[in-house]
C-alpha atoms as a PDB file:
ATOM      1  CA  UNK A   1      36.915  53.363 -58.538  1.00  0.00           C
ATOM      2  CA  UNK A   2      39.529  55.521 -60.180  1.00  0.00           C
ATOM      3  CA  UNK A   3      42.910  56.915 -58.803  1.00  0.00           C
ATOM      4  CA  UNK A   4      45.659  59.427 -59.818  1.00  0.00           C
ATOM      5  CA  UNK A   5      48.870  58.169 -60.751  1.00  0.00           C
ATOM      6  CA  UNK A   6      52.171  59.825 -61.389  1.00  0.00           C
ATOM      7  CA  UNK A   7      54.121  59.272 -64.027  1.00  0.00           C
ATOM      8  CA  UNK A   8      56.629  61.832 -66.212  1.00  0.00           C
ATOM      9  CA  UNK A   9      56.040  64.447 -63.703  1.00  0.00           C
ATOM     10  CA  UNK A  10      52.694  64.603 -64.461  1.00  0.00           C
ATOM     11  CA  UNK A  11      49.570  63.278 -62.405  1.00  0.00           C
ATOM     12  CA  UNK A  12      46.663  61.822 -64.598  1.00  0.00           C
ATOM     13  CA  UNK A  13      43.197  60.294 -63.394  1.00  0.00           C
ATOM     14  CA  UNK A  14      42.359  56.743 -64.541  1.00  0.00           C
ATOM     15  CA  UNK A  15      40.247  54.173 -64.378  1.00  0.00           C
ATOM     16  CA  UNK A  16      39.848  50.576 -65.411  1.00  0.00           C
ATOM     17  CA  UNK A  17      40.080  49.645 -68.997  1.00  0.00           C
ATOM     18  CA  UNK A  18      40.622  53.159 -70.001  1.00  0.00           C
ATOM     19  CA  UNK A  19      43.589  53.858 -72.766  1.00  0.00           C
ATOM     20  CA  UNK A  20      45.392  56.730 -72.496  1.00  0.00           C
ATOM     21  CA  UNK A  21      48.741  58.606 -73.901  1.00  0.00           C
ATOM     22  CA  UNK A  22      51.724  58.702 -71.636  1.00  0.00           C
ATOM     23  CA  UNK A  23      55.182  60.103 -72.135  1.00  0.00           C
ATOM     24  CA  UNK A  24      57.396  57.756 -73.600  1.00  0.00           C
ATOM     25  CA  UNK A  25      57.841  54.495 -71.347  1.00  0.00           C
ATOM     26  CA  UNK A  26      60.739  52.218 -71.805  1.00  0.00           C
ATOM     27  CA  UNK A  27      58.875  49.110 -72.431  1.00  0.00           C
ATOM     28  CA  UNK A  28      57.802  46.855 -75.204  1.00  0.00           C
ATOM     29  CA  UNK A  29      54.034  46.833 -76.307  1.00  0.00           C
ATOM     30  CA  UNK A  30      52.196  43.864 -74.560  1.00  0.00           C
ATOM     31  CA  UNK A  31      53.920  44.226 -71.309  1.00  0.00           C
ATOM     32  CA  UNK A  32      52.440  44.479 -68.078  1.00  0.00           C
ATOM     33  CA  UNK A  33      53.550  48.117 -66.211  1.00  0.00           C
ATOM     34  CA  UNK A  34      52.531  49.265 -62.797  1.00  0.00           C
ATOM     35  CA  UNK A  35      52.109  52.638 -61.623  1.00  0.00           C
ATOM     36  CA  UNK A  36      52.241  54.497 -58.311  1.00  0.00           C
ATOM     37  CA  UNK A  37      49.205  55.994 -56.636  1.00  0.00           C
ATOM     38  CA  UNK A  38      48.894  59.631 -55.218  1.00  0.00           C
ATOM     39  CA  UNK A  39      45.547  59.691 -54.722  1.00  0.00           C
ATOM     40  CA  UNK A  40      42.573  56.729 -54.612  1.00  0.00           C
ATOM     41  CA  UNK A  41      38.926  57.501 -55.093  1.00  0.00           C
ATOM     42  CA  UNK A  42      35.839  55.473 -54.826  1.00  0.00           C
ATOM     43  CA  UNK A  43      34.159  54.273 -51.803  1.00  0.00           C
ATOM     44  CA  UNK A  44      37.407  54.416 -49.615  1.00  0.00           C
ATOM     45  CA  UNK A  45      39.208  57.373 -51.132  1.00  0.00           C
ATOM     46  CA  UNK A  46      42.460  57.895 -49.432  1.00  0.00           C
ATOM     47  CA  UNK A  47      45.043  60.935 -50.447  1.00  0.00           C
ATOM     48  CA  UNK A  48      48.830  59.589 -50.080  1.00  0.00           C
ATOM     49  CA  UNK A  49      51.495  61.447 -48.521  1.00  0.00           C
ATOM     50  CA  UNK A  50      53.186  61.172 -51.184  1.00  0.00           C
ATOM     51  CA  UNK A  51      51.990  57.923 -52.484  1.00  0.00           C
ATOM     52  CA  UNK A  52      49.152  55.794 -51.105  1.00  0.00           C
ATOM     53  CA  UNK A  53      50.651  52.317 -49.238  1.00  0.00           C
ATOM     54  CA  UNK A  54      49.976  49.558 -50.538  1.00  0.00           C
ATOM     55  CA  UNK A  55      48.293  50.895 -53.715  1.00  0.00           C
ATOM     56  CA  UNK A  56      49.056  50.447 -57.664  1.00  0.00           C
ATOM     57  CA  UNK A  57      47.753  50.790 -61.228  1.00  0.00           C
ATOM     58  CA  UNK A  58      48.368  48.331 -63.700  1.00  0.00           C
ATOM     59  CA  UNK A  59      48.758  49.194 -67.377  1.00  0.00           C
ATOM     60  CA  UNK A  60      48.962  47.418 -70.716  1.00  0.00           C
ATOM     61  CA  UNK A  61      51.550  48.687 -73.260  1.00  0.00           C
ATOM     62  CA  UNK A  62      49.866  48.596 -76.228  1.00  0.00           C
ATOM     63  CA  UNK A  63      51.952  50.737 -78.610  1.00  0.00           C
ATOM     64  CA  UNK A  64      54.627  53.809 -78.875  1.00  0.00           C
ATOM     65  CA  UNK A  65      53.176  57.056 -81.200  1.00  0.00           C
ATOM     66  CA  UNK A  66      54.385  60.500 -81.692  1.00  0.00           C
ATOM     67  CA  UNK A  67      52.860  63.806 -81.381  1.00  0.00           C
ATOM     68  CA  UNK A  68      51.822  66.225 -83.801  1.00  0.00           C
ATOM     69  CA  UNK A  69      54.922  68.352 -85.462  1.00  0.00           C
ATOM     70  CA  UNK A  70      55.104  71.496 -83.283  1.00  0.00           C
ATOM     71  CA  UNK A  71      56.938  74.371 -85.157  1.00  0.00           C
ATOM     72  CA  UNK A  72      59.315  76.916 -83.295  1.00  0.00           C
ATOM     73  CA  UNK A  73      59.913  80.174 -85.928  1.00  0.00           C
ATOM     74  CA  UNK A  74      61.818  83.190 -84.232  1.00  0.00           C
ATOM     75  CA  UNK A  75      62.469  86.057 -86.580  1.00  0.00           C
ATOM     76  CA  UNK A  76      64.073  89.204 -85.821  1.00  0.00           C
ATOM     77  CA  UNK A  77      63.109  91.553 -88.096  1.00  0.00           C
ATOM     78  CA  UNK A  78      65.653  94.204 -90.324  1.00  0.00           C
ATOM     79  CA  UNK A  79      68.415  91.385 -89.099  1.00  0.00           C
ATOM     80  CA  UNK A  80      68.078  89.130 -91.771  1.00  0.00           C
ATOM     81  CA  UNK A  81      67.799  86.371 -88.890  1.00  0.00           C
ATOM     82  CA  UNK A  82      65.708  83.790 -89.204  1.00  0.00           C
ATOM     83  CA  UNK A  83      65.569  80.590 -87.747  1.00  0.00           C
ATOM     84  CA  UNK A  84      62.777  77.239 -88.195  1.00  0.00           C
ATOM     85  CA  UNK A  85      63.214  74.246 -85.967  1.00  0.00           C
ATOM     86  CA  UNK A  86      60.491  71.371 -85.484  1.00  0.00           C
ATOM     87  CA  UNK A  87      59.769  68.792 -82.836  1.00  0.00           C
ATOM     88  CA  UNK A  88      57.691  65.757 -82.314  1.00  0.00           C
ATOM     89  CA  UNK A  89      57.182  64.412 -79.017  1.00  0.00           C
ATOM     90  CA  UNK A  90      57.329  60.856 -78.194  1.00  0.00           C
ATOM     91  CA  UNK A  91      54.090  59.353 -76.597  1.00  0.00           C
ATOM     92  CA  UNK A  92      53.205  55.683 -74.936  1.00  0.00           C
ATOM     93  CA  UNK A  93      49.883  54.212 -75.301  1.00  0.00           C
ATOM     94  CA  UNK A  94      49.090  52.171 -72.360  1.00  0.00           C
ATOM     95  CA  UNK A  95      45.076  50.462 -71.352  1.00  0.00           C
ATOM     96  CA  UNK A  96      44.604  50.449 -67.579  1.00  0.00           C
ATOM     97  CA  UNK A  97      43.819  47.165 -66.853  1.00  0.00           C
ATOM     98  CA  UNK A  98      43.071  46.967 -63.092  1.00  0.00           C
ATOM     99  CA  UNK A  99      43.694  49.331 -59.960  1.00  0.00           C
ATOM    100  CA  UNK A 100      45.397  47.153 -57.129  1.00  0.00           C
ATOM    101  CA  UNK A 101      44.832  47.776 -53.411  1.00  0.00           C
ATOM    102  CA  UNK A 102      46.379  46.228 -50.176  1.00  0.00           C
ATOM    103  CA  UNK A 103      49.357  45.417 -51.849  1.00  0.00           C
ATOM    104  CA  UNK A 104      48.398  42.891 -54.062  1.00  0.00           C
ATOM    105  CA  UNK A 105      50.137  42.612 -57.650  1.00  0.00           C
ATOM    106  CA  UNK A 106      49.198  42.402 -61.420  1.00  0.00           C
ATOM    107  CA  UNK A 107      46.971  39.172 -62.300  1.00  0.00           C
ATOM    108  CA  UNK A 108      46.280  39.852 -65.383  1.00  0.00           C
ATOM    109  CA  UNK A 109      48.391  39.122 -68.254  1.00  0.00           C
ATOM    110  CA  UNK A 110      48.600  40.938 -71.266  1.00  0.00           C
ATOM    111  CA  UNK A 111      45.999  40.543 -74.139  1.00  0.00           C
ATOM    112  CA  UNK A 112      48.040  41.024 -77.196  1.00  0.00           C
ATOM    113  CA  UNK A 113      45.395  43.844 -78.545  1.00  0.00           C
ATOM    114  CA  UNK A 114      46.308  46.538 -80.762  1.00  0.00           C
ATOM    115  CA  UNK A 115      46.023  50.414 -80.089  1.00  0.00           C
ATOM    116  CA  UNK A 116      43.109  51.924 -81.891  1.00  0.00           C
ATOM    117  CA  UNK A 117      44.199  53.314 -85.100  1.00  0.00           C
ATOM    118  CA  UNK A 118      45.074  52.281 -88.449  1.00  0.00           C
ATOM    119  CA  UNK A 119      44.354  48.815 -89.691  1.00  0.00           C
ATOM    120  CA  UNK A 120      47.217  46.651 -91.308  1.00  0.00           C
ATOM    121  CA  UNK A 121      46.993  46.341 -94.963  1.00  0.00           C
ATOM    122  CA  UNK A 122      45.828  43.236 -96.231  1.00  0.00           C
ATOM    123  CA  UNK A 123      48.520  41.735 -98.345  1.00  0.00           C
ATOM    124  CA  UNK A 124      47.876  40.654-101.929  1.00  0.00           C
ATOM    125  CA  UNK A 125      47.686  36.898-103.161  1.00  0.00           C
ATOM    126  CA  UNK A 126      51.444  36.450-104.744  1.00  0.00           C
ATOM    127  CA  UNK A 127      51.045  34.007-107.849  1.00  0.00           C
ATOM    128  CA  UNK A 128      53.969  31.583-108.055  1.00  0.00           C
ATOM    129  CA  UNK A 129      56.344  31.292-110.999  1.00  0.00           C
ATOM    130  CA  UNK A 130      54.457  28.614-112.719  1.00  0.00           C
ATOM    131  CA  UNK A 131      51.433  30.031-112.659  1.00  0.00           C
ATOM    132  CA  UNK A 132      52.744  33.053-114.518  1.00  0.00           C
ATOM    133  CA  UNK A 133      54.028  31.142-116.666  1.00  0.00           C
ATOM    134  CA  UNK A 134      50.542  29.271-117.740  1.00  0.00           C
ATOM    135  CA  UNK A 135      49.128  32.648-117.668  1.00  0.00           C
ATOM    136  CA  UNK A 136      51.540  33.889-120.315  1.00  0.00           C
ATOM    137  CA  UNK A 137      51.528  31.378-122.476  1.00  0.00           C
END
């Protein structure tokens, strides 16, 4: 099954346990989020007018990112007008964790998972002061 959901003024297709980059949401990572349905596909598909009753998508949080630095240079040439300006746009990783029908509501909690990326550093074995001392001496 799959559906469309609206979110940001944009519609995007997903299914369960699929991850995928939103606009920036205003919640924390781990929390539960539910999304409306436009359109529902699968053995039943039903098109809403606007939204589908009855019918959600709920989505993990699982971390906030940034886009790629997107340069704006205008120039206007024999002015001596120039002008450089950058932008990053804010993003929302969320994991679809189960389309909802009938009305029914979330049941799954969230599973504390991180977003694929990089790994944490491991941090290095601190000796304490006594050992540096025997070390010195």
């Amino acid at each position: 099954m799959f559906a469309v959901i609206k979110q940001g003024g944009k519609h995007y297709t997903v299914a369960a346990d699929q991850t995928i980059e939103l606009g920036k949401i205003a919640a924390k990572p781990g929390e539960i989020v539910t999304f409306p349905v436009t359109v529902l596909g699968g053995d039943k598909p039903s098109v809403g007018v606007p939204l589908v009753s009855g019918a959600l998508v709920a989505a993990e949080v699982l971390s906030h990112t940034r886009g790629d630095k997107v340069i704006a240079f205008k120039k206007r040439r024999r002015q001596n007008s120039r002008r450089k300006r950058g932008h990053r746009q804010d993003y929302t990783m969320v994991r679809i964790t189960e389309i909802l029908t009938d009305g029914k509501q979330p049941s799954k909690q969230a599973t504390g998972k991180r977003a694929p990326g990089k790994p944490k550093a491991a941090k290095k074995p601190q000796a304490n002061k006594s050992e540096k001392k025997a070390a010195e001496a």
